[in-house]
Protein backbone atom coordinates (compact mmCIF):
# COMPACT_ATOMS: atom_id res chain seq x y z
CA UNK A 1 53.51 -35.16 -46.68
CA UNK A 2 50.98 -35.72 -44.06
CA UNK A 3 50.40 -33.99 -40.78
CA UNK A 4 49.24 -36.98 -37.85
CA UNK A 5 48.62 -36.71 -34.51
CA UNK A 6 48.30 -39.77 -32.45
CA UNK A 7 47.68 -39.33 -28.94
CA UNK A 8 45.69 -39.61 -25.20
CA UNK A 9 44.29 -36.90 -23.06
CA UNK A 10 42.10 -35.94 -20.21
CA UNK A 11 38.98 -35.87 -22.71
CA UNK A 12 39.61 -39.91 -23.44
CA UNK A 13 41.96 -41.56 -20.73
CA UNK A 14 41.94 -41.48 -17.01
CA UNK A 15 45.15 -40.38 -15.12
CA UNK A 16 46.09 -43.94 -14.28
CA UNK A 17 46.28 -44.29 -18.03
CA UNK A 18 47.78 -41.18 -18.83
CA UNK A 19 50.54 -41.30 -16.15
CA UNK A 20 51.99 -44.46 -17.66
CA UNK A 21 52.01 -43.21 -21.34
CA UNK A 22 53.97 -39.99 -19.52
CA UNK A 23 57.80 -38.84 -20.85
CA UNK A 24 59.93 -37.10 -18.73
CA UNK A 25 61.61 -33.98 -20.89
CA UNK A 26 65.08 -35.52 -20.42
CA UNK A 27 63.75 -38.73 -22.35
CA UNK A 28 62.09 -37.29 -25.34
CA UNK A 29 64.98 -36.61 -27.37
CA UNK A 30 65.98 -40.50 -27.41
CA UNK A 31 62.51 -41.37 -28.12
CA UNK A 32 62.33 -39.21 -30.70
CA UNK A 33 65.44 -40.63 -32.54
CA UNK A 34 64.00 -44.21 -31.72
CA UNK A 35 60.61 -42.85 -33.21
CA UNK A 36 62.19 -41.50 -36.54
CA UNK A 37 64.52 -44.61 -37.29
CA UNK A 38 61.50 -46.81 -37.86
CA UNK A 39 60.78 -44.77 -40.70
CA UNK A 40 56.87 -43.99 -39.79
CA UNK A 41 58.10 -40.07 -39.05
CA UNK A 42 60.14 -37.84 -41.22
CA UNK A 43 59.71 -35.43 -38.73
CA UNK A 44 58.23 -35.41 -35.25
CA UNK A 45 57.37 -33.72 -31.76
CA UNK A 46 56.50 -35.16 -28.71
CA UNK A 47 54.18 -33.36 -26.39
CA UNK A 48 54.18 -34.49 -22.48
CA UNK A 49 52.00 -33.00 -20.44
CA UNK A 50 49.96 -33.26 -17.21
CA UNK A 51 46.47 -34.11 -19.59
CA UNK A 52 47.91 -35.55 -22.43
CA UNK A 53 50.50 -37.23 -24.15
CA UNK A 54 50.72 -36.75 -28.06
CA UNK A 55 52.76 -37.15 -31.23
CA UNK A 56 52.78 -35.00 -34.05
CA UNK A 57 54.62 -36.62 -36.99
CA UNK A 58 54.91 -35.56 -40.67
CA UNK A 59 55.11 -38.57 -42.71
CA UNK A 60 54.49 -39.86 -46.50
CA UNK A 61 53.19 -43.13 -45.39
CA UNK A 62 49.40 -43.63 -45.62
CA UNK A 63 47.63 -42.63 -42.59
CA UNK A 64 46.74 -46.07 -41.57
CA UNK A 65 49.83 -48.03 -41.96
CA UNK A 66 51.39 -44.73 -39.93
CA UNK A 67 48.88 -44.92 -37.23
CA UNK A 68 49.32 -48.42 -36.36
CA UNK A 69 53.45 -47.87 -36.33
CA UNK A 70 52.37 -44.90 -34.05
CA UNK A 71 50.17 -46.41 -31.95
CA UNK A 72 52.56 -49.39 -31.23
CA UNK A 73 55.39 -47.15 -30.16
CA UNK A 74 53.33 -45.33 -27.63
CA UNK A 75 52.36 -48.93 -26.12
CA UNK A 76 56.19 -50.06 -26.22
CA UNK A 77 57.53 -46.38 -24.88
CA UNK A 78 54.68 -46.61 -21.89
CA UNK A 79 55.79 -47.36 -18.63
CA UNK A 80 55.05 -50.81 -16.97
CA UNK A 81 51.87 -52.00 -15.08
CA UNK A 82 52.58 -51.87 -11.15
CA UNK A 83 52.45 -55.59 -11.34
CA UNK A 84 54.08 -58.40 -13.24
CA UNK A 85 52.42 -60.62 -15.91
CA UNK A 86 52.66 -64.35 -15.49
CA UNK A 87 55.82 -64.35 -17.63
CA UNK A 88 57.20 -62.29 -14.88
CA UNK A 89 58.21 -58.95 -17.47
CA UNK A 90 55.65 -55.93 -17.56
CA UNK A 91 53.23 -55.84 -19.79
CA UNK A 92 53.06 -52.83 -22.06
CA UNK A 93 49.24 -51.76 -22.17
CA UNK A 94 46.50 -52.14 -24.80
CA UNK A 95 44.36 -49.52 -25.86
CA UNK A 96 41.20 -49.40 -26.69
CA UNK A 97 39.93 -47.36 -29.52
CA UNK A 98 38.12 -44.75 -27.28
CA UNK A 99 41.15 -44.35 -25.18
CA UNK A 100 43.51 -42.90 -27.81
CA UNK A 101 42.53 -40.85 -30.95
CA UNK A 102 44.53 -40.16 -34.26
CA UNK A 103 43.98 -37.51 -36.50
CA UNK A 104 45.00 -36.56 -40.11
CA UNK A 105 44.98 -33.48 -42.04
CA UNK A 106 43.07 -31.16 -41.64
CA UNK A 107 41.62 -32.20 -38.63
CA UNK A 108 45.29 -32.78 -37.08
CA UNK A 109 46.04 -28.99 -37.87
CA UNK A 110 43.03 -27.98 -36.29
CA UNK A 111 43.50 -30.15 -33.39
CA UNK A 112 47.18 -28.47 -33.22
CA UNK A 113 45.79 -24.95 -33.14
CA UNK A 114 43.03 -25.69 -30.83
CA UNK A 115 45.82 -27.45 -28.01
CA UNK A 116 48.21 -24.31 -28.13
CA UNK A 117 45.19 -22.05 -28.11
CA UNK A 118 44.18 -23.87 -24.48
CA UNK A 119 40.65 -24.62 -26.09
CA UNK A 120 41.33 -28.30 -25.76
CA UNK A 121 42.41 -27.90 -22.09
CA UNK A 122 40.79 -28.75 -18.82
CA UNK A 123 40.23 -25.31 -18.32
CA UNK A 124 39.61 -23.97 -21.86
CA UNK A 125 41.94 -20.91 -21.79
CA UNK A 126 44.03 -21.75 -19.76
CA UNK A 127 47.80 -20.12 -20.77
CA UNK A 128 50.41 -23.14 -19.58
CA UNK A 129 50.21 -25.48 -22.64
CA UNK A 130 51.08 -22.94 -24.78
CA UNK A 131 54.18 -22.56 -23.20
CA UNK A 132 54.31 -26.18 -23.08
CA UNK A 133 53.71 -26.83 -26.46
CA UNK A 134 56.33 -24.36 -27.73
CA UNK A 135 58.78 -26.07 -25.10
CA UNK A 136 57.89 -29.55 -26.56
CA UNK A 137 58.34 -27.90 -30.27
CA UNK A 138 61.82 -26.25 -29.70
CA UNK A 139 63.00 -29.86 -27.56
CA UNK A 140 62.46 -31.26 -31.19
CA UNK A 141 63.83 -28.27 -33.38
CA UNK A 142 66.63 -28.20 -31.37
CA UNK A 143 68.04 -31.95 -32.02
CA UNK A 144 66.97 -31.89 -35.26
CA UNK A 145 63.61 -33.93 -35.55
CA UNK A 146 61.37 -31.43 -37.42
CA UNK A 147 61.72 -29.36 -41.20
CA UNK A 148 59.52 -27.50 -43.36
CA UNK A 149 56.21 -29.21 -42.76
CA UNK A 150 55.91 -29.19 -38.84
CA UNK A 151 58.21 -26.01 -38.49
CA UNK A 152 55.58 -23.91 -40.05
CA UNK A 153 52.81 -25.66 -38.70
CA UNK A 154 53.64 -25.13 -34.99
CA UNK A 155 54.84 -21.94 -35.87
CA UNK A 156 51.49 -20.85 -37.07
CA UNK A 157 49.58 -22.28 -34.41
CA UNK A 158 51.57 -20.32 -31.98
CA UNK A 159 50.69 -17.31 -33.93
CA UNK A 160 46.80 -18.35 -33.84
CA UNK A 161 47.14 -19.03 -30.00
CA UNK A 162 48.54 -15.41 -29.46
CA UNK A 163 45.52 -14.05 -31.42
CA UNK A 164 43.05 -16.09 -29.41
CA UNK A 165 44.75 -14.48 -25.92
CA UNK A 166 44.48 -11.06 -27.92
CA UNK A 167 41.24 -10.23 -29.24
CA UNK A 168 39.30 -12.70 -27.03
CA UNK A 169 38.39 -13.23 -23.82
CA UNK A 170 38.44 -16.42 -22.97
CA UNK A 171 41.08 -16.31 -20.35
CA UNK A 172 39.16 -14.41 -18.05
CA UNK A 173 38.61 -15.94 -14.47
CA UNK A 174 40.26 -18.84 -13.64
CA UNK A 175 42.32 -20.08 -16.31
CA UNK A 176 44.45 -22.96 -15.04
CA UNK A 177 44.80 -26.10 -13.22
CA UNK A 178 46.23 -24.82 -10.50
CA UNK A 179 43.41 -22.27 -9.64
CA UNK A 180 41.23 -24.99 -9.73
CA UNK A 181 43.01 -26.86 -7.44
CA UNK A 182 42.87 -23.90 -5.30
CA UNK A 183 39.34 -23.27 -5.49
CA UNK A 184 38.88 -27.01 -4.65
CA UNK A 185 40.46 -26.50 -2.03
CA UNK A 186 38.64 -23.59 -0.70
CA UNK A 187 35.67 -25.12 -1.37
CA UNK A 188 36.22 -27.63 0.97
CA UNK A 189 37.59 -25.75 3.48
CA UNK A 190 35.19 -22.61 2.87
CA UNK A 191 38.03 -20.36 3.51
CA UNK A 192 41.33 -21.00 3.08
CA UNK A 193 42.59 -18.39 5.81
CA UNK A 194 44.19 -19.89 8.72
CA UNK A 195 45.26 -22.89 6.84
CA UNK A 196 48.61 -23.96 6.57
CA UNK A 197 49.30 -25.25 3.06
CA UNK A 198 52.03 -26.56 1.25
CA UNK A 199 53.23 -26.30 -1.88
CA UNK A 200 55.38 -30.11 -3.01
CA UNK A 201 57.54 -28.54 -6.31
CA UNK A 202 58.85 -25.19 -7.54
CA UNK A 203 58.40 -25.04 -11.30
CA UNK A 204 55.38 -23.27 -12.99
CA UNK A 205 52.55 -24.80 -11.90
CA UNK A 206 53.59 -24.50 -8.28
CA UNK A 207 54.24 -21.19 -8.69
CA UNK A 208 50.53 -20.60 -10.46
CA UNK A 209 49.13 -22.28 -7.26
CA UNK A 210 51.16 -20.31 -4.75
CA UNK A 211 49.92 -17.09 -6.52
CA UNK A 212 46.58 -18.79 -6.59
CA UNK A 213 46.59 -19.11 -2.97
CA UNK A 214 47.56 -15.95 -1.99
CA UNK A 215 44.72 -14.69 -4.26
CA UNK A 216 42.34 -16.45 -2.06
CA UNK A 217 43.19 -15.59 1.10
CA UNK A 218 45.85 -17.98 2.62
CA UNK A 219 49.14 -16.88 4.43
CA UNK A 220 50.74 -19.78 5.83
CA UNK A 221 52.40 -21.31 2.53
CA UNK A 222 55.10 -23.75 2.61
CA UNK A 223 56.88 -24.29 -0.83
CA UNK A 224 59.27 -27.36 -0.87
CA UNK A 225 61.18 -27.93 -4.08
CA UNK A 226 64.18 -30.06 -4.85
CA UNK A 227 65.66 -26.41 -6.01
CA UNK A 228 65.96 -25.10 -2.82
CA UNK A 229 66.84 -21.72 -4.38
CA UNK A 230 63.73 -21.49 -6.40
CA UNK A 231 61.87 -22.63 -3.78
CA UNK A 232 63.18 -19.14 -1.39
CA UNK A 233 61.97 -17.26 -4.73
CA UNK A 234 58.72 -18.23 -4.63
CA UNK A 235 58.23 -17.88 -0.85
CA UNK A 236 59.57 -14.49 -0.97
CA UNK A 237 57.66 -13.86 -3.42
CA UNK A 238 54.16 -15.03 -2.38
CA UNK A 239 54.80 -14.32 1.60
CA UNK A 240 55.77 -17.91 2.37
CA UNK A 241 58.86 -19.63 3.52
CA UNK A 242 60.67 -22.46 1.49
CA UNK A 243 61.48 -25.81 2.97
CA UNK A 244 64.16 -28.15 1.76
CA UNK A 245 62.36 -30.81 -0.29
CA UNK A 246 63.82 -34.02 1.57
CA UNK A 247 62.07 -32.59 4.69
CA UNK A 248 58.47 -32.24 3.27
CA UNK A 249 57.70 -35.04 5.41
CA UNK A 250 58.39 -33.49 8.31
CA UNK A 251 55.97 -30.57 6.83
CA UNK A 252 53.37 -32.90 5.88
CA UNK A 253 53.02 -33.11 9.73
CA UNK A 254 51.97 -29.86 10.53
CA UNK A 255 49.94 -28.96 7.57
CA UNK A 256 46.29 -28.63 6.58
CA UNK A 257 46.16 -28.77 2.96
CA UNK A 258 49.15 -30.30 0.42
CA UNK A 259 48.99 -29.12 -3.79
CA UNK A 260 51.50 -31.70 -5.26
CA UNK A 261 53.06 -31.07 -8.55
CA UNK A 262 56.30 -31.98 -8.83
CA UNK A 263 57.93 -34.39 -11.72
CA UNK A 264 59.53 -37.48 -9.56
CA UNK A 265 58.98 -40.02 -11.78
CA UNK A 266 57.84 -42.37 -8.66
CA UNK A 267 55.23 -41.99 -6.23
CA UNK A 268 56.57 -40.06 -3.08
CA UNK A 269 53.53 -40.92 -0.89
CA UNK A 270 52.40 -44.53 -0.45
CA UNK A 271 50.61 -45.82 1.74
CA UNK A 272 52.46 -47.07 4.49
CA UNK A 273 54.70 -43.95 4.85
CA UNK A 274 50.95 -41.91 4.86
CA UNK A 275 49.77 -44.00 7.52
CA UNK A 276 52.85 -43.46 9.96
CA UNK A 277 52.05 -39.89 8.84
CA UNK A 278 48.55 -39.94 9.87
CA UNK A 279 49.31 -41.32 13.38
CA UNK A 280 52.12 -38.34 13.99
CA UNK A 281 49.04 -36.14 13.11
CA UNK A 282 46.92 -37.79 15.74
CA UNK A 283 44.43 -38.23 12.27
CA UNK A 284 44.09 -34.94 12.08
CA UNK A 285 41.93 -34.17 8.80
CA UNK A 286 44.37 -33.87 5.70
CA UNK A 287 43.58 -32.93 2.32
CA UNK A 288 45.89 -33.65 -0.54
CA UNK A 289 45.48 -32.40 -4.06
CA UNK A 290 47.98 -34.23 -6.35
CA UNK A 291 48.08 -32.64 -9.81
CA UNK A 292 51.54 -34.26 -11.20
CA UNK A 293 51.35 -36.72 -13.97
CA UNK A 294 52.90 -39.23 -13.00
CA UNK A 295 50.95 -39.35 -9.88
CA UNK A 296 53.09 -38.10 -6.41
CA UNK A 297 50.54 -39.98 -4.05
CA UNK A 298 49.52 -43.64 -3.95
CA UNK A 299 45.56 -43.51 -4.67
CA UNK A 300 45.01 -46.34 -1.84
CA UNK A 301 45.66 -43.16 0.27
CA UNK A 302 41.85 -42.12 0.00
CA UNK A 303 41.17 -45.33 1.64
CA UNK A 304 42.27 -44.03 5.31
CA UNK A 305 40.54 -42.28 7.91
CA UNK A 306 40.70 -38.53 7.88
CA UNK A 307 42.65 -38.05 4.39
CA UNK A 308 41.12 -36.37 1.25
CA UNK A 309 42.82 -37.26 -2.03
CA UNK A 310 41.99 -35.52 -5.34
CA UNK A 311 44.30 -36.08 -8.24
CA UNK A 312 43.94 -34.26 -11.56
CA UNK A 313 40.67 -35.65 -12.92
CA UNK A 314 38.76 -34.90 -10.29
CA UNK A 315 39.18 -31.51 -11.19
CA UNK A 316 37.03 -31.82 -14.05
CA UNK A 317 33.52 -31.54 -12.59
CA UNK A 318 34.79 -27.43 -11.90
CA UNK A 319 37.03 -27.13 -14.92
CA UNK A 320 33.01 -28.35 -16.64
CA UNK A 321 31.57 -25.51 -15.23
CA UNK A 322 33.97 -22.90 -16.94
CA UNK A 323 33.43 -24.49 -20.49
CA UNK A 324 29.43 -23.58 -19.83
CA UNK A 325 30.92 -19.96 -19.09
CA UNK A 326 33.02 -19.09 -22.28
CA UNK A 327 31.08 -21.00 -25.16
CA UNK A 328 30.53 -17.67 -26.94
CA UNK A 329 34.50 -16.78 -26.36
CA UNK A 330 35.61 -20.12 -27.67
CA UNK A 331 33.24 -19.88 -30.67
CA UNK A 332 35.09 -16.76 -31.12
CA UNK A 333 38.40 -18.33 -31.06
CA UNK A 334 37.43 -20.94 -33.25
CA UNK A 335 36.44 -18.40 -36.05
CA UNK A 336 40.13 -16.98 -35.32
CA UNK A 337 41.55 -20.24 -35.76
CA UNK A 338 39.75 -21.23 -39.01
CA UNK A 339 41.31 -18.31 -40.30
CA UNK A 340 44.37 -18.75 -39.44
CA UNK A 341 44.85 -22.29 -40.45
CA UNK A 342 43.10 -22.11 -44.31
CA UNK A 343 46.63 -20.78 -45.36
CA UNK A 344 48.02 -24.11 -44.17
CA UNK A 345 45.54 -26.34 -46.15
CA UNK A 346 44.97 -28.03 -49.56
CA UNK A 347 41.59 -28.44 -48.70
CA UNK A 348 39.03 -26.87 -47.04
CA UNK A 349 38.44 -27.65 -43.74
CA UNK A 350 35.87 -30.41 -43.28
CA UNK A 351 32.78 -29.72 -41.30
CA UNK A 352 31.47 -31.15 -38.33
CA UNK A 353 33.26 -34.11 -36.19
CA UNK A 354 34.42 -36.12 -39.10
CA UNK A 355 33.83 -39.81 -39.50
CA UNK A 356 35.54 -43.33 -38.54
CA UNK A 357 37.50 -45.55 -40.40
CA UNK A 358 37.95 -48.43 -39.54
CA UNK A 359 42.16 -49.23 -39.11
CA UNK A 360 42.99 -53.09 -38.23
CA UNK A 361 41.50 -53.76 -34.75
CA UNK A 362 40.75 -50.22 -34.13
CA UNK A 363 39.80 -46.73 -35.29
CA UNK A 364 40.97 -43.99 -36.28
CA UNK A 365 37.82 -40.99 -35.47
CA UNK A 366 38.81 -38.24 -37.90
CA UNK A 367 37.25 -35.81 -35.50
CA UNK A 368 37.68 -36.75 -32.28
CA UNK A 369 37.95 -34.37 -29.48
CA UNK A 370 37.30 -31.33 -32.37
């Protein structure tokens, strides 16, 4: 049986892309069951992220009949285009073959290792996906979807991402999305005290950017999450107060600088709520750094006078300037991850980036993003 992972991430697709490919936590386990009963998966995990959206799936069918069963699922689980067709029904979107990438033993093991090791991140080092991934792994476990093979593949690559955070330093500095959308933020402002931010969602990310903040200097933090409770955690916590989340227009107001990451599943900002915004603000300057997948703001918003919108790949240009930082660290969790993963293989692990086959009316790299 075969490890394959099929898949799209910040390295290949833009967020537009990625946003409609996107499931929501409380839809995986149907998908997953819808995945399996078409026979391509014996067993399978479904990883959902802000960068990327991936399957892992142990099967005994040949890797390019599976691929193409794979592939086709992703296009019919995506989300539909903003706009009708001229049938008047949503058209599920193509992809081109440098938009998604699918990988087969070994290099879908070492692909595996390298995502929950944050070495494939953004920010390489950062610590969320791994909890990420393990949530996305037990989400399977839990209603049944994986067995021997992916069980003790995941399980290993957790242990090879807790070696990496061990005897490496790779996570040194700034080691998430959030801090960079921080820093961004800073850097625009050149100092972020006096400024009143807030903070649109209470889960973990918001709370990495809260403590972010505070790192950097800024006092006047508003957290608004649809748990109001959590929400008077983290303001407590970080010196801020917590606003009920129906009101955050009413916040968006007063404010200098918004971080968005919640997990609505529609946009909460378009445009013509922003502009009635803009006009209570008297078009005071506004910057708004949207790091949710799907997106929380309209991107037409950049288009007015006096607002500043950033979404998640714009982040990239700082996140590149970390990678330059830790090449020797990553080469040294690399070597770490090598070892770790030669137990799981029949074959040694194949050198270099790989090389493309040619599957149907695309490809399938071996190596891609390795």
């Amino acid at each position: 049986m075969n490890v394959l992972v099929i898949g799209l991430s910040h390295r290949t697709s833009p967020v537009e892309l990625r946003e409609r490919f996107a499931f929501a936590d409380a839809d995986i386990p149907g998908a997953l069951e819808k995945l399996r009963a078409t026979g391509v998966a014996d067993e399978a995990v479904i990883l959902s992220t802000c960068n990327r959206v991936e399957i892992y799936a142990a099967t005994s069918q040949p890797p390019a009949a599976a691929f193409a069963e794979l592939k086709e699922f992703l296009r019919q689980s995506a989300k539909a285009s903003p706009g009708p067709n001229a049938e008047g029904t949503k058209a599920a979107p193509e992809l081109s073959p440098d938009q998604i990438y699918a990988l087969a033993e070994p290099q879908s093991l070492q692909h595996l290792f390298k995502v929950a090791a944050g070495l494939d991140s953004m920010v390489p080092g950062e610590t969320e996906i791994l909890g990420q991934i393990k949530d996305a792994y037990e989400l399977a476990r839990a209603h049944n979807h994986t067995g021997a093979k992916l069980n003790k593949a995941f399980q290993r690559a957790f242990h090879a991402a807790k070696q990496v955070r061990t005897y490496t330093n790779i996570q040194r500095g700034s080691i998430s999305v959030a801090s960079v959308a921080v820093e961004l933020a800073e850097k625009i402002f050149s100092s972020l005290t006096g400024r009143e931010v807030m903070v649109m969602g209470a889960g973990e990310t918001s709370e990495k950017v809260a403590r972010a903040l505070v790192s950097r200097g800024a006092k006047n933090i508003v957290i608004a999450g649809r748990s109001l409770e959590r929400a008077e955690i983290l303001a407590r916590e970080f010196g801020g107060r917590a606003a009920p989340f129906e009101t955050w227009p009413e916040e968006l107001k007063k404010i200098d600088i918004a971080i968005s990451s919640t997990s609505a599943p529609q946009q909460l900002l378009d445009l013509p709520r922003l502009e009635v915004l803009m006009k209570q603000r008297r078009h005071r300057p506004l910057l708004l750094i949207d790091i949710a997948v799907p997106r929380d703001v309209a991107p037409e918003a950049n288009f007015l006078e006096n607002v500043y919108l950033y979404n998640i790949d714009d982040l990239q240009a700082i996140a590149d300037g970390y990678m330059k930082q830790r090449r020797e660290e990553i080469a040294r969790c690399e070597k770490i991850i090598e070892e770790k993963i030669r137990p799981l293989l029949d074959v040694a692990l194949a050198p270099g980036r790989g090389r493309e086959l040619p599957i149907g009316d695309w490809q399938w790299e071996a190596g891609r993003n390795e």
